[in-house]
PDB file of N, CA and C in Angstrom:
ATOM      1  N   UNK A   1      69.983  87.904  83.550  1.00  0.00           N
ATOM      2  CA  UNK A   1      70.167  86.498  83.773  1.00  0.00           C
ATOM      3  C   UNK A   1      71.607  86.195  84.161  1.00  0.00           C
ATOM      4  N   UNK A   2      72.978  86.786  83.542  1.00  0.00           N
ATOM      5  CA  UNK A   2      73.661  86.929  83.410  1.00  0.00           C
ATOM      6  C   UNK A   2      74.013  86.823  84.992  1.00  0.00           C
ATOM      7  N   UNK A   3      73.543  87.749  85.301  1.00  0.00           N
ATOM      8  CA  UNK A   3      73.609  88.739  86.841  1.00  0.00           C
ATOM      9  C   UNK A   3      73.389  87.491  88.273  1.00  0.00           C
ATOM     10  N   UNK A   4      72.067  86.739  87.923  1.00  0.00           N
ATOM     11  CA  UNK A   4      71.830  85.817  88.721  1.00  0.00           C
ATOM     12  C   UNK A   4      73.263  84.968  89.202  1.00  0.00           C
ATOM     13  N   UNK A   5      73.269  84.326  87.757  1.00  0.00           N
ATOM     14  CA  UNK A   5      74.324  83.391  87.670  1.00  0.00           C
ATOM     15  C   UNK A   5      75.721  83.354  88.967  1.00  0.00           C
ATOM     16  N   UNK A   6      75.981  84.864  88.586  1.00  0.00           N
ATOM     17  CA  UNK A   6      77.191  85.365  89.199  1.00  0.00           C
ATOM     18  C   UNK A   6      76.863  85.540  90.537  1.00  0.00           C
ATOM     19  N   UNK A   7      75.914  85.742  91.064  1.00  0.00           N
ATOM     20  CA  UNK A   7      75.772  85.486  92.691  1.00  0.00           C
ATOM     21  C   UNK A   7      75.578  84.066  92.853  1.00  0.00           C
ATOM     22  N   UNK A   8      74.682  83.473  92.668  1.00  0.00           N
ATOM     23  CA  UNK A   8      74.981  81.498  93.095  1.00  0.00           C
ATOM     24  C   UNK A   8      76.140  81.084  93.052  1.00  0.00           C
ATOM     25  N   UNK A   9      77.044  81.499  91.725  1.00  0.00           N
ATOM     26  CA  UNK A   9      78.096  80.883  91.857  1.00  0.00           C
ATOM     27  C   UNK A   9      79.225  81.775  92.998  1.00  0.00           C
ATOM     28  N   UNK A  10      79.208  83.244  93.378  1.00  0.00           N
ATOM     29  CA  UNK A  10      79.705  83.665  94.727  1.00  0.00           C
ATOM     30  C   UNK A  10      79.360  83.003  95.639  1.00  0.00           C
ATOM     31  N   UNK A  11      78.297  82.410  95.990  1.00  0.00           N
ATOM     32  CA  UNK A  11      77.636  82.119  97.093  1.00  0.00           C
ATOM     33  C   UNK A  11      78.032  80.708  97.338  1.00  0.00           C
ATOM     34  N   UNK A  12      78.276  79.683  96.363  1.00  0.00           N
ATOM     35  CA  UNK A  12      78.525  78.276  96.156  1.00  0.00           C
ATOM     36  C   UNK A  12      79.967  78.436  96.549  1.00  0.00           C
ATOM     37  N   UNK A  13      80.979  79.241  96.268  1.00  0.00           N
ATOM     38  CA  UNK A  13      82.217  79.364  96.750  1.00  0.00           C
ATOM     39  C   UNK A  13      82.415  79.864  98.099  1.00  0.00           C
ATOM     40  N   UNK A  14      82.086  80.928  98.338  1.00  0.00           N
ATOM     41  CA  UNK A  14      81.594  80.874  99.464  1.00  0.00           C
ATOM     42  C   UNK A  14      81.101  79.890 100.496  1.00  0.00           C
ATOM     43  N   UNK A  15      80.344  79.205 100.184  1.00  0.00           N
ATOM     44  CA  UNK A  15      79.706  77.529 101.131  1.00  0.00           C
ATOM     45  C   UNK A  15      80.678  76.740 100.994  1.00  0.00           C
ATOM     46  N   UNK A  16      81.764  76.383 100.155  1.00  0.00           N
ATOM     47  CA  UNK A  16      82.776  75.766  99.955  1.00  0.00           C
ATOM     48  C   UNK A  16      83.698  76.007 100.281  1.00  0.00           C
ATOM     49  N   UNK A  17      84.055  77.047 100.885  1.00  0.00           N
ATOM     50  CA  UNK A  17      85.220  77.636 101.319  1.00  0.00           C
ATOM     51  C   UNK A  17      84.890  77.439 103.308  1.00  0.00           C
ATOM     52  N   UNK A  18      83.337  77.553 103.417  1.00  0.00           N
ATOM     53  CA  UNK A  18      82.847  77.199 104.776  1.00  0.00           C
ATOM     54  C   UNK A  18      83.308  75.846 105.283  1.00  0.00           C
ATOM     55  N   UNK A  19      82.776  75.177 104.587  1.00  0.00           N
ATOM     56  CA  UNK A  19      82.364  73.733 104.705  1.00  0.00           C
ATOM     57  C   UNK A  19      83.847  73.012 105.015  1.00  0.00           C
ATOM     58  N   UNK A  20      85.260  73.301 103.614  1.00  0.00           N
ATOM     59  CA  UNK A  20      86.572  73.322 104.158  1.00  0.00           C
ATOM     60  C   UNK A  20      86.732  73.686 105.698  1.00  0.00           C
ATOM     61  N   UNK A  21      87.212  75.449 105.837  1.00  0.00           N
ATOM     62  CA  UNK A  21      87.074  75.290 107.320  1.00  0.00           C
ATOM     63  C   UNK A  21      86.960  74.946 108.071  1.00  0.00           C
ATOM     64  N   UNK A  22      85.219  74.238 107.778  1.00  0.00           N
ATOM     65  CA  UNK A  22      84.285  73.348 109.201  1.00  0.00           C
ATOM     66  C   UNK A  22      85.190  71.847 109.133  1.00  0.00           C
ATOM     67  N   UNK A  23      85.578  70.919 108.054  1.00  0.00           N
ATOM     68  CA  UNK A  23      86.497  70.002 108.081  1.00  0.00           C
ATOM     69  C   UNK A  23      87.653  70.118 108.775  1.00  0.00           C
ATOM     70  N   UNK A  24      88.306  71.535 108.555  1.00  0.00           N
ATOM     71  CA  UNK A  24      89.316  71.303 109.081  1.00  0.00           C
ATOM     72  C   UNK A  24      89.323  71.476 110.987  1.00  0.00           C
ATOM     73  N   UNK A  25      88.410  72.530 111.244  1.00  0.00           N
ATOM     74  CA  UNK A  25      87.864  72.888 112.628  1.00  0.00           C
ATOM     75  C   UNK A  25      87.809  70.911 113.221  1.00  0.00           C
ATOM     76  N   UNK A  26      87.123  70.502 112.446  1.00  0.00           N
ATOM     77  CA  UNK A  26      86.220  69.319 113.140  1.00  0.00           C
ATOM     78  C   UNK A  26      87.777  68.105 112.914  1.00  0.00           C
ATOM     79  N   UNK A  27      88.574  68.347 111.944  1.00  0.00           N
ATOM     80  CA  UNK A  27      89.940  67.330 111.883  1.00  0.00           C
ATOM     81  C   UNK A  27      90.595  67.489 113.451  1.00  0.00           C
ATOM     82  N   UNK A  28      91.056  68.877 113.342  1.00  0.00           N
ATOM     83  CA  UNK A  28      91.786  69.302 114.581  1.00  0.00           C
ATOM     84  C   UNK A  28      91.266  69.146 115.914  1.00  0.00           C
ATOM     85  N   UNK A  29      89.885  69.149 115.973  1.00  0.00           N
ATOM     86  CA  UNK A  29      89.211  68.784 117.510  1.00  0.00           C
ATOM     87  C   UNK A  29      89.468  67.348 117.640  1.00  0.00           C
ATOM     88  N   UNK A  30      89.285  66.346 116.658  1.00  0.00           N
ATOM     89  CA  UNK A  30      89.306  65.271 116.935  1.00  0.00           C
ATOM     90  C   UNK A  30      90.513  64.253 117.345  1.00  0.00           C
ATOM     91  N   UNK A  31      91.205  65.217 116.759  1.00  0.00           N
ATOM     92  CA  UNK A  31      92.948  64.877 116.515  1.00  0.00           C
ATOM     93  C   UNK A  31      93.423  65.338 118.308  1.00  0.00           C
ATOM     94  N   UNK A  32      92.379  66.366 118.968  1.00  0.00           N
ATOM     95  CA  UNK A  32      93.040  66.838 119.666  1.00  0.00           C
ATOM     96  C   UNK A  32      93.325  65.868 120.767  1.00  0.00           C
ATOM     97  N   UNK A  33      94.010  66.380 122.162  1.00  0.00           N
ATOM     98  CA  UNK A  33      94.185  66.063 123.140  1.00  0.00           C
ATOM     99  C   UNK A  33      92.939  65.990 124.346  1.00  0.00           C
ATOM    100  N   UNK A  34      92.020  66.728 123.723  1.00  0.00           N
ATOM    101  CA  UNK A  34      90.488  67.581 124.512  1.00  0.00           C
ATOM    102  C   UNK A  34      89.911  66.459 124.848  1.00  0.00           C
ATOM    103  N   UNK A  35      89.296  66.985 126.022  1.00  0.00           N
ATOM    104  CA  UNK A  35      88.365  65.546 126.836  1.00  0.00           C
ATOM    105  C   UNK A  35      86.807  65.473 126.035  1.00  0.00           C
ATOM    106  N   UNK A  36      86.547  64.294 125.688  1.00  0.00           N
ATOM    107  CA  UNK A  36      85.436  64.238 124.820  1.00  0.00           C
ATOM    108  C   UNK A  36      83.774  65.339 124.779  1.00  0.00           C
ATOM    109  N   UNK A  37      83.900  65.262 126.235  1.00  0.00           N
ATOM    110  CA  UNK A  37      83.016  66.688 126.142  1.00  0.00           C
ATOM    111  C   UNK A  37      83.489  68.317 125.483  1.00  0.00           C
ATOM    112  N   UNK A  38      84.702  68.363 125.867  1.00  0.00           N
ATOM    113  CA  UNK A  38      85.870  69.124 124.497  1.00  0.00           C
ATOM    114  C   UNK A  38      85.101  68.852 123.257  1.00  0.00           C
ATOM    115  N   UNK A  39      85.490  67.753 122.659  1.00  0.00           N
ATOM    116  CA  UNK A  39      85.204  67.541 121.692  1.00  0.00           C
ATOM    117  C   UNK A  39      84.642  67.916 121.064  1.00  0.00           C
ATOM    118  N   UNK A  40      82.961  67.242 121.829  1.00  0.00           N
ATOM    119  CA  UNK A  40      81.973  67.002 121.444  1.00  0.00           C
ATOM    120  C   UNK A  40      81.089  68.560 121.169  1.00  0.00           C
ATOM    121  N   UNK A  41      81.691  69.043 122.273  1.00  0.00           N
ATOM    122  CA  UNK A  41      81.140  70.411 122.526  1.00  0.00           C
ATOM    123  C   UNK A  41      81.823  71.397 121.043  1.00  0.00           C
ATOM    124  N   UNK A  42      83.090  71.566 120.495  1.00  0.00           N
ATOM    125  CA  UNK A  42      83.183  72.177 119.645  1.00  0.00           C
ATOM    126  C   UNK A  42      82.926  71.727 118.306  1.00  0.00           C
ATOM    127  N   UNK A  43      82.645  70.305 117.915  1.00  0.00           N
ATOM    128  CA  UNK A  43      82.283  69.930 117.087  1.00  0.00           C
ATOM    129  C   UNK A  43      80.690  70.076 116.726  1.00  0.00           C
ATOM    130  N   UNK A  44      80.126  69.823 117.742  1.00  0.00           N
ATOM    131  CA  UNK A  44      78.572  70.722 117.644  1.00  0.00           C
ATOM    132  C   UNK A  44      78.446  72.013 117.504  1.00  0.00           C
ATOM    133  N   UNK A  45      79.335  72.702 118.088  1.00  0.00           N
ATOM    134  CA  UNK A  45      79.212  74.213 117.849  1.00  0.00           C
ATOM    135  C   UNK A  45      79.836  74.651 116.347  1.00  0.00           C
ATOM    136  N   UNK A  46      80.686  74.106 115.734  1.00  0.00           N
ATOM    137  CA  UNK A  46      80.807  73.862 114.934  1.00  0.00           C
ATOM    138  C   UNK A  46      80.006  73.407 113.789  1.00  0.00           C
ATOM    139  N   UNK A  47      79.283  72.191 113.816  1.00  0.00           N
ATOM    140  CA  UNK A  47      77.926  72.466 112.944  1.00  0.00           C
ATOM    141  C   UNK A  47      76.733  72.580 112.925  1.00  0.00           C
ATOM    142  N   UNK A  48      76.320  72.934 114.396  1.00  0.00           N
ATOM    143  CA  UNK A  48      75.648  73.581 113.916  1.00  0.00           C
ATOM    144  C   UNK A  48      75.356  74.504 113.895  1.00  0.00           C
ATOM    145  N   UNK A  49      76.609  75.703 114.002  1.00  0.00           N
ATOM    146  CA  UNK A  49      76.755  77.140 113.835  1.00  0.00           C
ATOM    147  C   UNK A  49      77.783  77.621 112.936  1.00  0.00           C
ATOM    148  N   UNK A  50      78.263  77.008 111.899  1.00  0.00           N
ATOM    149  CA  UNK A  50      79.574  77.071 110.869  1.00  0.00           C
ATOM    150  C   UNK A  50      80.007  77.927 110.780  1.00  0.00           C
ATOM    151  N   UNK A  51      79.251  79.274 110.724  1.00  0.00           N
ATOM    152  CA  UNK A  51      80.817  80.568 110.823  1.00  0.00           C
ATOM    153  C   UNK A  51      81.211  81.136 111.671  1.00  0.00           C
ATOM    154  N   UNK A  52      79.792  81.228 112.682  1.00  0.00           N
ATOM    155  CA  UNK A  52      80.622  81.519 114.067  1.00  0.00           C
ATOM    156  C   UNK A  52      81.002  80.290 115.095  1.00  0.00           C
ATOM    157  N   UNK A  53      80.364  79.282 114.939  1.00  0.00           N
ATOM    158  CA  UNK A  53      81.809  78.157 115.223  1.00  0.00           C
ATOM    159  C   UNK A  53      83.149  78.570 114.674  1.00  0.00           C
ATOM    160  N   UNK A  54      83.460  78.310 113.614  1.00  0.00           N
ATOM    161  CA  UNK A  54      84.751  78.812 112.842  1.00  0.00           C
ATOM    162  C   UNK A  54      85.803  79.742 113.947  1.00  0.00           C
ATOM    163  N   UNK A  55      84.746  80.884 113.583  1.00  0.00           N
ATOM    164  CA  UNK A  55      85.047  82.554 114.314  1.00  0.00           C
ATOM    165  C   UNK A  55      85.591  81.802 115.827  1.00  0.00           C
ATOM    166  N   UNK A  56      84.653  81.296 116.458  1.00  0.00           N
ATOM    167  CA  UNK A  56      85.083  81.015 117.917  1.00  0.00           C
ATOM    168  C   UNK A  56      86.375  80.109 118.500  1.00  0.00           C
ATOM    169  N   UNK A  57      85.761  79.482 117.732  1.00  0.00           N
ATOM    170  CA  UNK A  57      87.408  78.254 117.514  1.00  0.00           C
ATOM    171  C   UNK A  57      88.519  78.692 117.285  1.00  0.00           C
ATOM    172  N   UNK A  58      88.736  79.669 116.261  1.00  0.00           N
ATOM    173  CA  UNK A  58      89.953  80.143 116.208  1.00  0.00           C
ATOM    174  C   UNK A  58      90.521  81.302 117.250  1.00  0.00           C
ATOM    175  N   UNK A  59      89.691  82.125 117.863  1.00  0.00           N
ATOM    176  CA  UNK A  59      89.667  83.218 118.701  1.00  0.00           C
ATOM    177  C   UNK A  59      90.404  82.638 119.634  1.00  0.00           C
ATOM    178  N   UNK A  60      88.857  81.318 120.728  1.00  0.00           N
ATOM    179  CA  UNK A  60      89.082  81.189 121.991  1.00  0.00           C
ATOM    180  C   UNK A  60      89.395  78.767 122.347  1.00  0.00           C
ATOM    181  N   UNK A  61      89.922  78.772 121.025  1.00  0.00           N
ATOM    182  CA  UNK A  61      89.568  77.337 121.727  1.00  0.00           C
ATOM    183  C   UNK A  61      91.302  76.975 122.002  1.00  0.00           C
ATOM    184  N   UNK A  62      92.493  77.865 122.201  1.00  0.00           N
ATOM    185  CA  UNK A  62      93.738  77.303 122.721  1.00  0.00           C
ATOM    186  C   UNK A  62      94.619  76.398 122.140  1.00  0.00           C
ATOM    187  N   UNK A  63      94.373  76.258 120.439  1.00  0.00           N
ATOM    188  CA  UNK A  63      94.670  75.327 119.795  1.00  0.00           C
ATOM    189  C   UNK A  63      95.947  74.476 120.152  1.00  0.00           C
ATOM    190  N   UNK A  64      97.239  75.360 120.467  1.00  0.00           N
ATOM    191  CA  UNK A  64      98.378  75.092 120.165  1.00  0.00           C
ATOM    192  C   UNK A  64      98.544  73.755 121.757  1.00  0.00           C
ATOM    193  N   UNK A  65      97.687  74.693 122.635  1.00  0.00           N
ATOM    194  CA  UNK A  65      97.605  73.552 123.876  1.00  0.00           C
ATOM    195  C   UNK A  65      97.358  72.399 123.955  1.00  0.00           C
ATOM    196  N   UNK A  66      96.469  71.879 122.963  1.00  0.00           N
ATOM    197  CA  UNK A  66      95.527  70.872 123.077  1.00  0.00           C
ATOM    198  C   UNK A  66      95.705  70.262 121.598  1.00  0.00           C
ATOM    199  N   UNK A  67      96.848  70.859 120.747  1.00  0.00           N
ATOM    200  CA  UNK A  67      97.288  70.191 119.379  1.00  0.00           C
ATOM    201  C   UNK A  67      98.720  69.863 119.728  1.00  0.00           C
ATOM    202  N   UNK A  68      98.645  69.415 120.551  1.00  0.00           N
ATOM    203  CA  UNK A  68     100.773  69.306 120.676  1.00  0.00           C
ATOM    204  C   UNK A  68     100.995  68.029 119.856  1.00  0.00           C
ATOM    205  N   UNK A  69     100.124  67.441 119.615  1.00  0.00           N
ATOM    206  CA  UNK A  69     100.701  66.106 118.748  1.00  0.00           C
ATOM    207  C   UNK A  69     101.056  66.099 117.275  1.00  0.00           C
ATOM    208  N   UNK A  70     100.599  67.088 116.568  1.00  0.00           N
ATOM    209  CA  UNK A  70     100.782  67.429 115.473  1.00  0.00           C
ATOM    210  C   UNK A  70     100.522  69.113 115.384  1.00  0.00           C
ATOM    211  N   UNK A  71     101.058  69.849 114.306  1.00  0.00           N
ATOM    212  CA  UNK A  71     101.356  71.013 113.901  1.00  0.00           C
ATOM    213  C   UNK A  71      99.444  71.483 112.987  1.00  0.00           C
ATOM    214  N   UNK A  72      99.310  72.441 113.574  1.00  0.00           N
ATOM    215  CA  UNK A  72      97.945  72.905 113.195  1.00  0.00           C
ATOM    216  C   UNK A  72      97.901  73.326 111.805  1.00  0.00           C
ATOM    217  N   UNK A  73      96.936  72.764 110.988  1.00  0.00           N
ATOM    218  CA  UNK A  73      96.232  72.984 109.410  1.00  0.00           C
ATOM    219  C   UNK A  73      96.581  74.594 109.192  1.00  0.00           C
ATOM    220  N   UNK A  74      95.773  75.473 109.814  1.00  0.00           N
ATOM    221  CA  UNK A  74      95.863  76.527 109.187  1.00  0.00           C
ATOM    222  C   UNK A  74      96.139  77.812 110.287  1.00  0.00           C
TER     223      UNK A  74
END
């Protein structure tokens, strides 16, 4: 029983540690400079694909280009 416990609660941290991310992914698109199809487009990919949104966003979306107005979260 013991045993259960300790995976839900990995797994709940885990989803919480996602879900952050996906906030912050979805702060920074909105904040950005990106033309609303920009936007719109990584913020959907974003939820409704949360870790490899995440994954992609940080790889290939050019942050520093398209964040010049403020200094990037993470």
């Amino acid at each position: 029983m013991g045993h259960n416990t300790m995976l839900s609660t990995g797994g709940g941290i885990v989803g919480l540690l996602i879900l952050i991310f996906d906030l912050i992914v979805i702060f920074e698109v909105f904040n950005s400079n990106r033309t609303i199809s920009g936007k719109l487009g990584w913020s959907l990919l974003v939820f409704f694909f949360p870790v490899i949104g995440i994954i992609l966003y940080f790889l290939f979306s050019n942050r520093t280009q398209h964040n010049s107005r403020y200094e990037a979260l993470v």
